[in-house]
C-alpha atoms as a PDB file:
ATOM      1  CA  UNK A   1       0.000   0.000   0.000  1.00  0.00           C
ATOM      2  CA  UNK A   2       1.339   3.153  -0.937  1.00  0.00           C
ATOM      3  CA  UNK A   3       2.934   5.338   1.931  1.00  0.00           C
ATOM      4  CA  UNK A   4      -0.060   8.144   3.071  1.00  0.00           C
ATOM      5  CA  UNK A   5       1.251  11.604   2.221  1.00  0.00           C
ATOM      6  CA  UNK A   6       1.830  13.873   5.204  1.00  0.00           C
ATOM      7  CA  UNK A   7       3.564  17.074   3.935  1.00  0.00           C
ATOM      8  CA  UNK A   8       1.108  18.481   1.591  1.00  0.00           C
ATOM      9  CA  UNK A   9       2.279  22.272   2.643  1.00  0.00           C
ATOM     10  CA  UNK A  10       5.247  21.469   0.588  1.00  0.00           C
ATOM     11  CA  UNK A  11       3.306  22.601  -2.467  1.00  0.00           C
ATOM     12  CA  UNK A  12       2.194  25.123  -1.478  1.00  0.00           C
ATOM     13  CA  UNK A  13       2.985  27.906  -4.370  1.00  0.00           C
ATOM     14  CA  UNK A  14       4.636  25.254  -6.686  1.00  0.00           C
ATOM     15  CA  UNK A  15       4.079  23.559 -10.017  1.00  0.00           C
ATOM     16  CA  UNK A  16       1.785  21.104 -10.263  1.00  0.00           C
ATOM     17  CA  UNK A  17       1.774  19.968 -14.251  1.00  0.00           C
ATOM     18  CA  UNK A  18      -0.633  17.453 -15.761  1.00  0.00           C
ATOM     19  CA  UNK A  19       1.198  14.774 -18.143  1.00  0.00           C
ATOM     20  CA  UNK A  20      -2.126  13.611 -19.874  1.00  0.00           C
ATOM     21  CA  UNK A  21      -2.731  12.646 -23.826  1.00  0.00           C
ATOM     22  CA  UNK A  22      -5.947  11.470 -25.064  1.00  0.00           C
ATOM     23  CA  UNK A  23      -7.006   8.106 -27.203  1.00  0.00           C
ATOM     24  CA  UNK A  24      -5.387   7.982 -30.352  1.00  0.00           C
ATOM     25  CA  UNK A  25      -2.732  10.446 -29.693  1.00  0.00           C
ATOM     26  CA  UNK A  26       0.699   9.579 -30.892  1.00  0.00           C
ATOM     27  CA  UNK A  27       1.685   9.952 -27.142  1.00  0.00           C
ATOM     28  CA  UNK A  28      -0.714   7.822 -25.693  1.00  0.00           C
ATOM     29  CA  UNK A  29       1.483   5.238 -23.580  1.00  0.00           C
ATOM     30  CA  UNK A  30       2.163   5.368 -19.864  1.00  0.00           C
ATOM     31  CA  UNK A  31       5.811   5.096 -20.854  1.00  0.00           C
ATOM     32  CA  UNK A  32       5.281   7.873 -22.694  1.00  0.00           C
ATOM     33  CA  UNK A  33       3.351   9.841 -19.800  1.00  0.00           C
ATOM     34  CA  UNK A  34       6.224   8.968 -17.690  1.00  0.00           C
ATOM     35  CA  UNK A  35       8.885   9.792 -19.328  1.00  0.00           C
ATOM     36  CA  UNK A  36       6.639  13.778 -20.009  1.00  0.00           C
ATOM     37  CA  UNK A  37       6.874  13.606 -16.243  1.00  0.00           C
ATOM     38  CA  UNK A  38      10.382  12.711 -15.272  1.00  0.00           C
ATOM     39  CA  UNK A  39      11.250  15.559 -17.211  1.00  0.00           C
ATOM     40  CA  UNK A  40       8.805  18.141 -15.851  1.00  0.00           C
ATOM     41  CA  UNK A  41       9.874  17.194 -12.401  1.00  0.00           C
ATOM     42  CA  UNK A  42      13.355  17.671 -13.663  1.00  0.00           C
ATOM     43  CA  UNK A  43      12.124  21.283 -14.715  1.00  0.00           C
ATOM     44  CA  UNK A  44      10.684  22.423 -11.571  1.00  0.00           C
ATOM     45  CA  UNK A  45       7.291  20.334 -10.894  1.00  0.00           C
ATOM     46  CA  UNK A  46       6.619  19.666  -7.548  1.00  0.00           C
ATOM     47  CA  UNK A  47       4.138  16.964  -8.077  1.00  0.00           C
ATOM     48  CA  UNK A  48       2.453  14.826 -11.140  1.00  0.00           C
ATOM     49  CA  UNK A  49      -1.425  14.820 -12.245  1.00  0.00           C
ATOM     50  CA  UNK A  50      -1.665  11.406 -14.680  1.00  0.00           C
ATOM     51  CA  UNK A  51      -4.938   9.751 -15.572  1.00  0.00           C
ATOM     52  CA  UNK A  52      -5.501   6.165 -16.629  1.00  0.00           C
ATOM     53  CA  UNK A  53      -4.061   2.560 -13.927  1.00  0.00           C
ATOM     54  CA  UNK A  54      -0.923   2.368 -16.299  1.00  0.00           C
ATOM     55  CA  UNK A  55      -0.175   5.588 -16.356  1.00  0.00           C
ATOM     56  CA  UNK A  56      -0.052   5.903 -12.337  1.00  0.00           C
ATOM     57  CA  UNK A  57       1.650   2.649 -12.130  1.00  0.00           C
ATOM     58  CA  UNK A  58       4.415   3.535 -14.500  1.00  0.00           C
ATOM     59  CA  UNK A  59       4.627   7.735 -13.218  1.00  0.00           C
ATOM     60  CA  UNK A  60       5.455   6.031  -9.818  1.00  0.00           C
ATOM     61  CA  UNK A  61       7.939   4.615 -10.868  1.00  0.00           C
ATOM     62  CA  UNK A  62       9.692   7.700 -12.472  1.00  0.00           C
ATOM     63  CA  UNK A  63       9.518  10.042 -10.139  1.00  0.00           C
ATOM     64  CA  UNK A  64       9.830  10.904  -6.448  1.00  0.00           C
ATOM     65  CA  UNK A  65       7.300  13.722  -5.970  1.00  0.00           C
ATOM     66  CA  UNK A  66       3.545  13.222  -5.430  1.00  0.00           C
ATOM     67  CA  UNK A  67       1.312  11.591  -7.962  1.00  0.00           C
ATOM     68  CA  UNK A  68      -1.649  12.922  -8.710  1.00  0.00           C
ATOM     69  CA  UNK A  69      -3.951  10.320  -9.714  1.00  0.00           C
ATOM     70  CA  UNK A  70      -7.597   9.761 -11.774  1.00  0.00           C
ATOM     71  CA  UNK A  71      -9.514   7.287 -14.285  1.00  0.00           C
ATOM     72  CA  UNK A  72     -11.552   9.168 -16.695  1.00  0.00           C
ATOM     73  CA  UNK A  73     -14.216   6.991 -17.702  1.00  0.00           C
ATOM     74  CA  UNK A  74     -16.779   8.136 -19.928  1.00  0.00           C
ATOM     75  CA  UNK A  75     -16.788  11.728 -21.794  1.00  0.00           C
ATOM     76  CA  UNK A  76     -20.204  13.485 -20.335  1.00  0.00           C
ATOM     77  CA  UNK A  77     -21.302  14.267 -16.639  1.00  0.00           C
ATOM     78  CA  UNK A  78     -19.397  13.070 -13.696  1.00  0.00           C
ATOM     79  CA  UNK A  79     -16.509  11.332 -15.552  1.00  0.00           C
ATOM     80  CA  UNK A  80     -13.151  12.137 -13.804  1.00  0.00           C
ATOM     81  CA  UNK A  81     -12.770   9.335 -11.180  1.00  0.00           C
ATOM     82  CA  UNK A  82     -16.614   8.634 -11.067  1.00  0.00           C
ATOM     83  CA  UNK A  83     -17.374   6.265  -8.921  1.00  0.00           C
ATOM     84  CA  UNK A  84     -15.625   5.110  -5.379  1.00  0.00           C
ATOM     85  CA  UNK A  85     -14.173   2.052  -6.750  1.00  0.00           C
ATOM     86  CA  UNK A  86     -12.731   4.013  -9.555  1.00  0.00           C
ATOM     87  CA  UNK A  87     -11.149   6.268  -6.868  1.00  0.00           C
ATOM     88  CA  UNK A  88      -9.761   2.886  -4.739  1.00  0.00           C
ATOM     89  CA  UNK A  89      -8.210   1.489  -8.323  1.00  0.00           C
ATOM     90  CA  UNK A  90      -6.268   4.744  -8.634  1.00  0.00           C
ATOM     91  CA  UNK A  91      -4.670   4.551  -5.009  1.00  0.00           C
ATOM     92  CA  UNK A  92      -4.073   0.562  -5.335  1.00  0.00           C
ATOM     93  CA  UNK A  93      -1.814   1.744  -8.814  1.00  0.00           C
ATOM     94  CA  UNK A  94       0.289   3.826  -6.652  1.00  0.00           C
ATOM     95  CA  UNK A  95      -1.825   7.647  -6.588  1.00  0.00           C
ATOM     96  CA  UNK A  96      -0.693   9.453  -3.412  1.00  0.00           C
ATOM     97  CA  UNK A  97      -3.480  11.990  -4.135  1.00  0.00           C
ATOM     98  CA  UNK A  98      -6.533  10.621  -6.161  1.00  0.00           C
ATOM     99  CA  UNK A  99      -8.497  13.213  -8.190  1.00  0.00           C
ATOM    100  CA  UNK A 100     -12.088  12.873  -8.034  1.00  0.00           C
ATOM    101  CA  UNK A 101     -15.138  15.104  -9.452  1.00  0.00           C
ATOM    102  CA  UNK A 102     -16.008  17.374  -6.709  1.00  0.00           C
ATOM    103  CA  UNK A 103     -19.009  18.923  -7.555  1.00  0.00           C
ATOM    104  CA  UNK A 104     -22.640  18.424  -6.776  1.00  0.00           C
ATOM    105  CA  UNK A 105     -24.184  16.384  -9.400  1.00  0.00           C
ATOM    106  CA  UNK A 106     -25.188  13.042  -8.403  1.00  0.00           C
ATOM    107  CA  UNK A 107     -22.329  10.385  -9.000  1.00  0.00           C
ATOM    108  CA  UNK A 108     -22.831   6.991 -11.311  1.00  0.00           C
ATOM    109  CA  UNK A 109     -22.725   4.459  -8.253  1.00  0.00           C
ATOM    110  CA  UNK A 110     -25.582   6.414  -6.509  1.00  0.00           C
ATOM    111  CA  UNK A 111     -23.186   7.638  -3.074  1.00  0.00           C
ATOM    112  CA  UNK A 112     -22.579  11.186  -2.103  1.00  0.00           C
ATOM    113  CA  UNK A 113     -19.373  12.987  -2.275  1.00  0.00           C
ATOM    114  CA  UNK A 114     -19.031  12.854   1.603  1.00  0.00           C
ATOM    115  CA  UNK A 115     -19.479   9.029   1.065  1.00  0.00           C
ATOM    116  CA  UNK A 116     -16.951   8.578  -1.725  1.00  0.00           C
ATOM    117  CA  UNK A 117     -14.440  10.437   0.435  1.00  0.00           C
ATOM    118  CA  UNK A 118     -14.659   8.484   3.787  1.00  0.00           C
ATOM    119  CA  UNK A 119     -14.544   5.290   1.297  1.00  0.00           C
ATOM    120  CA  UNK A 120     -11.125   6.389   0.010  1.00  0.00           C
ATOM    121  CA  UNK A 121      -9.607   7.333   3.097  1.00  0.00           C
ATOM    122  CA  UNK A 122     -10.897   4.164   4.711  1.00  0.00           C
ATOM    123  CA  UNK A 123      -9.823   2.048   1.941  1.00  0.00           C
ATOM    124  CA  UNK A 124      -6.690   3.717   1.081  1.00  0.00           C
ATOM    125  CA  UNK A 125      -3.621   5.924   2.319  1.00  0.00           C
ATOM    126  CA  UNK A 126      -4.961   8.352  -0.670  1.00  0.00           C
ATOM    127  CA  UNK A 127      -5.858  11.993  -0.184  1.00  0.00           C
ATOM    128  CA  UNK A 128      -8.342  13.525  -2.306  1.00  0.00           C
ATOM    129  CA  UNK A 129      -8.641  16.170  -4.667  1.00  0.00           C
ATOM    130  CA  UNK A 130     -11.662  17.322  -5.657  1.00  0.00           C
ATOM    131  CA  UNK A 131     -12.003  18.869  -8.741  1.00  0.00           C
ATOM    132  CA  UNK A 132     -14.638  21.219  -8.225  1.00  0.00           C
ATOM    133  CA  UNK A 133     -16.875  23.601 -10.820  1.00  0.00           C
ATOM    134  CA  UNK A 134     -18.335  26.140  -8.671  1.00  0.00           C
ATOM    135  CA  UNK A 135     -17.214  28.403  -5.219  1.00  0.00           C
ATOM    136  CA  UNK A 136     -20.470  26.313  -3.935  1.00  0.00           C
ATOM    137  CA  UNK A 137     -18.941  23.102  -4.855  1.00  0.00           C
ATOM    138  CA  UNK A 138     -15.620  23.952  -3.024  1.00  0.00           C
ATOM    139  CA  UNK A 139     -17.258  24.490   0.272  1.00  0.00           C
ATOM    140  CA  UNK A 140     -19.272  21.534  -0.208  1.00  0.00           C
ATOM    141  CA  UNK A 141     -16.325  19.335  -0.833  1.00  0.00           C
ATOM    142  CA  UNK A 142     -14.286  20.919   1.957  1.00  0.00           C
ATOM    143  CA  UNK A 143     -17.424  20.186   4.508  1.00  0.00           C
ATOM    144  CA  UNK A 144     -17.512  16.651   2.778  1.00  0.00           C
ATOM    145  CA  UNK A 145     -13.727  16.101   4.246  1.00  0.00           C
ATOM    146  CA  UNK A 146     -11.606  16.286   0.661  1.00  0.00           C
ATOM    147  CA  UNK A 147      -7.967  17.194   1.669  1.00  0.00           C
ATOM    148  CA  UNK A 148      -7.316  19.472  -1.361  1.00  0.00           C
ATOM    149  CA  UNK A 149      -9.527  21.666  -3.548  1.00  0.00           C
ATOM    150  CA  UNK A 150      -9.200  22.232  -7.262  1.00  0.00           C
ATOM    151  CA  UNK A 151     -10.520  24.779  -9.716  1.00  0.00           C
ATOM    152  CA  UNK A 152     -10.588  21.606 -12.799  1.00  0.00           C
ATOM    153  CA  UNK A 153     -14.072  21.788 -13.789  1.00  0.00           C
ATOM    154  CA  UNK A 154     -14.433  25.434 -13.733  1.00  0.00           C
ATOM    155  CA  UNK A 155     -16.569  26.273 -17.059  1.00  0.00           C
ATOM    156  CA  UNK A 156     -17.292  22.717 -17.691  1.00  0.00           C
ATOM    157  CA  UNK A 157     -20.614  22.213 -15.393  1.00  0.00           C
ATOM    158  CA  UNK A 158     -22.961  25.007 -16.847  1.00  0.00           C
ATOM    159  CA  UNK A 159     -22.783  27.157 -12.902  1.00  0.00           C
ATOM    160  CA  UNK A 160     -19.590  29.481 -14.532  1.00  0.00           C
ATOM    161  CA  UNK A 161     -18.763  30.910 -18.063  1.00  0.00           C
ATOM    162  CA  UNK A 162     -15.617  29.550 -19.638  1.00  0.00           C
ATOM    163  CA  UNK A 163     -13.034  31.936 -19.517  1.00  0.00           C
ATOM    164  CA  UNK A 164     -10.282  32.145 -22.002  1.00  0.00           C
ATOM    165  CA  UNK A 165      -7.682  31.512 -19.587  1.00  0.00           C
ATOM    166  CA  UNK A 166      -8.251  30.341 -15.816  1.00  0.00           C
ATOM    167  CA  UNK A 167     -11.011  31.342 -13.471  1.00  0.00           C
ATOM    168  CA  UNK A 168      -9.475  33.922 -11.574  1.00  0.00           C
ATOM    169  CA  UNK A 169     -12.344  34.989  -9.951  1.00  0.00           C
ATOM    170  CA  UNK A 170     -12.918  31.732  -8.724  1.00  0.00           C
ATOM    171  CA  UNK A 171     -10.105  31.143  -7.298  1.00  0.00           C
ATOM    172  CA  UNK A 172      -9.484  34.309  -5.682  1.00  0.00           C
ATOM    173  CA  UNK A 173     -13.158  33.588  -4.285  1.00  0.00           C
ATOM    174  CA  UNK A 174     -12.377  30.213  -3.085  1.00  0.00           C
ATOM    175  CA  UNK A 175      -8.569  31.582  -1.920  1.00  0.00           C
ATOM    176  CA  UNK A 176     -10.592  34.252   0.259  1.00  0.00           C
ATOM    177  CA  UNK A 177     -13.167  31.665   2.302  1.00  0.00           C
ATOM    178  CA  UNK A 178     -10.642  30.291   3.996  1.00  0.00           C
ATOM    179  CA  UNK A 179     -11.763  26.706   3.750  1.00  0.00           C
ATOM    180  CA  UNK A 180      -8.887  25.253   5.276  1.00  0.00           C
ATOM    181  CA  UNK A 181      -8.018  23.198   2.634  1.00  0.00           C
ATOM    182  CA  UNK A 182      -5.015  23.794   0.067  1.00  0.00           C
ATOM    183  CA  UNK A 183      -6.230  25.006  -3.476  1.00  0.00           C
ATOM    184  CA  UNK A 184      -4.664  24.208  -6.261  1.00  0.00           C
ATOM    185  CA  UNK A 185      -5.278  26.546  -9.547  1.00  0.00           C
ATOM    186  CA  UNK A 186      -6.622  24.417 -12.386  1.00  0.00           C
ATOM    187  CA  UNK A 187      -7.459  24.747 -15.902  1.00  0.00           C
ATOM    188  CA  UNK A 188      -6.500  26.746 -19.202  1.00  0.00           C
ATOM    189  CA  UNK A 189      -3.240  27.937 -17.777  1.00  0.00           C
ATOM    190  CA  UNK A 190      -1.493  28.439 -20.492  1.00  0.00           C
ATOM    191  CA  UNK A 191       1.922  30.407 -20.174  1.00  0.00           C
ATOM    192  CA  UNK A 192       4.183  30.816 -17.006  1.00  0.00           C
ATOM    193  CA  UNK A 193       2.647  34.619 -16.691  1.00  0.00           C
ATOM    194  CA  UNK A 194      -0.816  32.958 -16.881  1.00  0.00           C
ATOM    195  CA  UNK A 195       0.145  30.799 -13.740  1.00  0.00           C
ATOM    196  CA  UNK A 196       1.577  33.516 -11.821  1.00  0.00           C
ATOM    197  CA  UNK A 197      -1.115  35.594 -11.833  1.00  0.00           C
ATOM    198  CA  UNK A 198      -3.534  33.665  -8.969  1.00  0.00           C
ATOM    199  CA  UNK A 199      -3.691  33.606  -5.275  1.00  0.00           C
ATOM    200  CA  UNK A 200       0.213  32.758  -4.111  1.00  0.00           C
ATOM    201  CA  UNK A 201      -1.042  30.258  -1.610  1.00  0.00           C
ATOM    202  CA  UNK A 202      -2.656  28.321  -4.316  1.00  0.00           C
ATOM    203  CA  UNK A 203      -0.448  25.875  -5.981  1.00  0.00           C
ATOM    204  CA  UNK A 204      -0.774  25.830 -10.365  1.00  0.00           C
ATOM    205  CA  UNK A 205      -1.412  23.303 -12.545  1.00  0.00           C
ATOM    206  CA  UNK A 206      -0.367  23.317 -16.229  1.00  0.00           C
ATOM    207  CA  UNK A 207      -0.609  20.998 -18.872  1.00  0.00           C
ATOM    208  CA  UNK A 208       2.110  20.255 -21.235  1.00  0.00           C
ATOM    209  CA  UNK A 209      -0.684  17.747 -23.318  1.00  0.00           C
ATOM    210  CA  UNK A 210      -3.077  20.772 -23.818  1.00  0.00           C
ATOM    211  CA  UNK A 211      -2.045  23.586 -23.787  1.00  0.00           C
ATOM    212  CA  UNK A 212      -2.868  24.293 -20.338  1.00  0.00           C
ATOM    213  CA  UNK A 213      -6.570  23.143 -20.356  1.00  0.00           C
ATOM    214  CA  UNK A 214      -6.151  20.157 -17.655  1.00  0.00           C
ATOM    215  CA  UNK A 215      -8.339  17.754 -17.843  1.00  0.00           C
ATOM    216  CA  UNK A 216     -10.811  18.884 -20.640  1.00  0.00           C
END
């Protein structure tokens, strides 16, 4: 079982960069995805967001900073590490954090956020990241115990407009409620000005894959 993560303060203001290609991409292989993060953690990345078993389960094995993990399964909805057995696959492959949709829409295996999240921590030495849509989803997933908050599906639910580049607003408004929870800075970041610009206390997430749009 992998080793629980205890220090997540260390990223605090650091690079958090998303090594992800999609089905029928040239670099679609977990070797591949592996070898994109080695060298981003060579560059400066304090941790690793990879989705797909493989891809944890070979990312672990490159590098020694935190791995973020998810399984994207399905292309509509709640699709980013839907379900709680989804979530427990991703920690089993090695995911010291495991990303999970963190907003309010009901979830395919019928159990509440608060639910999936006391499943992973009971089943797991996983954190979890919630990827959240909406300042309201943020302080739900907070109250429903997720250990870090990200800005991921901001646009992408129908609550916010998509902005060009990333939600500012949002994350200055979820930076400001002092949830007690660290944030992490998600989505269409797409130059190193781009990623300066939020909240310092929020840690940034690029993506080499696409062009800064994690995730989407």
């Amino acid at each position: 079982m992998t080793l629980k993560l205890t220090n997540v303060d260390s990223l605090a203001g650091q690079l958090v960069v998303s090594a992800q290609a999609y089905p029928g991409e040239p670099m679609r292989d977990p070797r591949t995805t592996a070898q994109v993060a080695a060298s981003a953690v060579i560059g400066g990345a304090a941790a690793i967001r990879v989705q797909g078993i493989a891809d944890i389960q070979f990312t672990r094995a490159a590098v020694e900073v935190p791995v973020i993990g998810l399984w994207k399964d399905g292309h509509d909805g709640v699709f980013i590490t839907p379900t709680l057995q989804h979530a427990l696959s991703c920690a089993s492959a090695g995911a010291h954090i495991v990303a999970i949709d963190g907003t309010r829409r009901p979830r395919p295996d019928g159990l509440s956020l608060a639910d999936t999240i006391e499943g992973i921590h009971a089943g797991s030495n996983a954190l979890v990241m919630a990827d959240c849509g909406s300042f309201e989803d943020a302080v739900a997933a907070a109250g429903a115990g997720a250990d870090l908050i990200g800005t991921t599906l901001a646009g992408y639910t129908g609550e916010r407009t998509k902005t060009d580049g990333p939600d500012l607003e949002l994350i200055a408004q979820i930076a400001a409620a002092g949830l007690g929870r660290p944030l992490i800075a998600e989505g269409r970041i797409h130059s190193p000005a781009q990623a300066r610009q939020p909240s310092p206390t929020a840690s940034k997430a690029s993506h080499p894959g696409c062009n800064g749009a994690c995730d989407r």
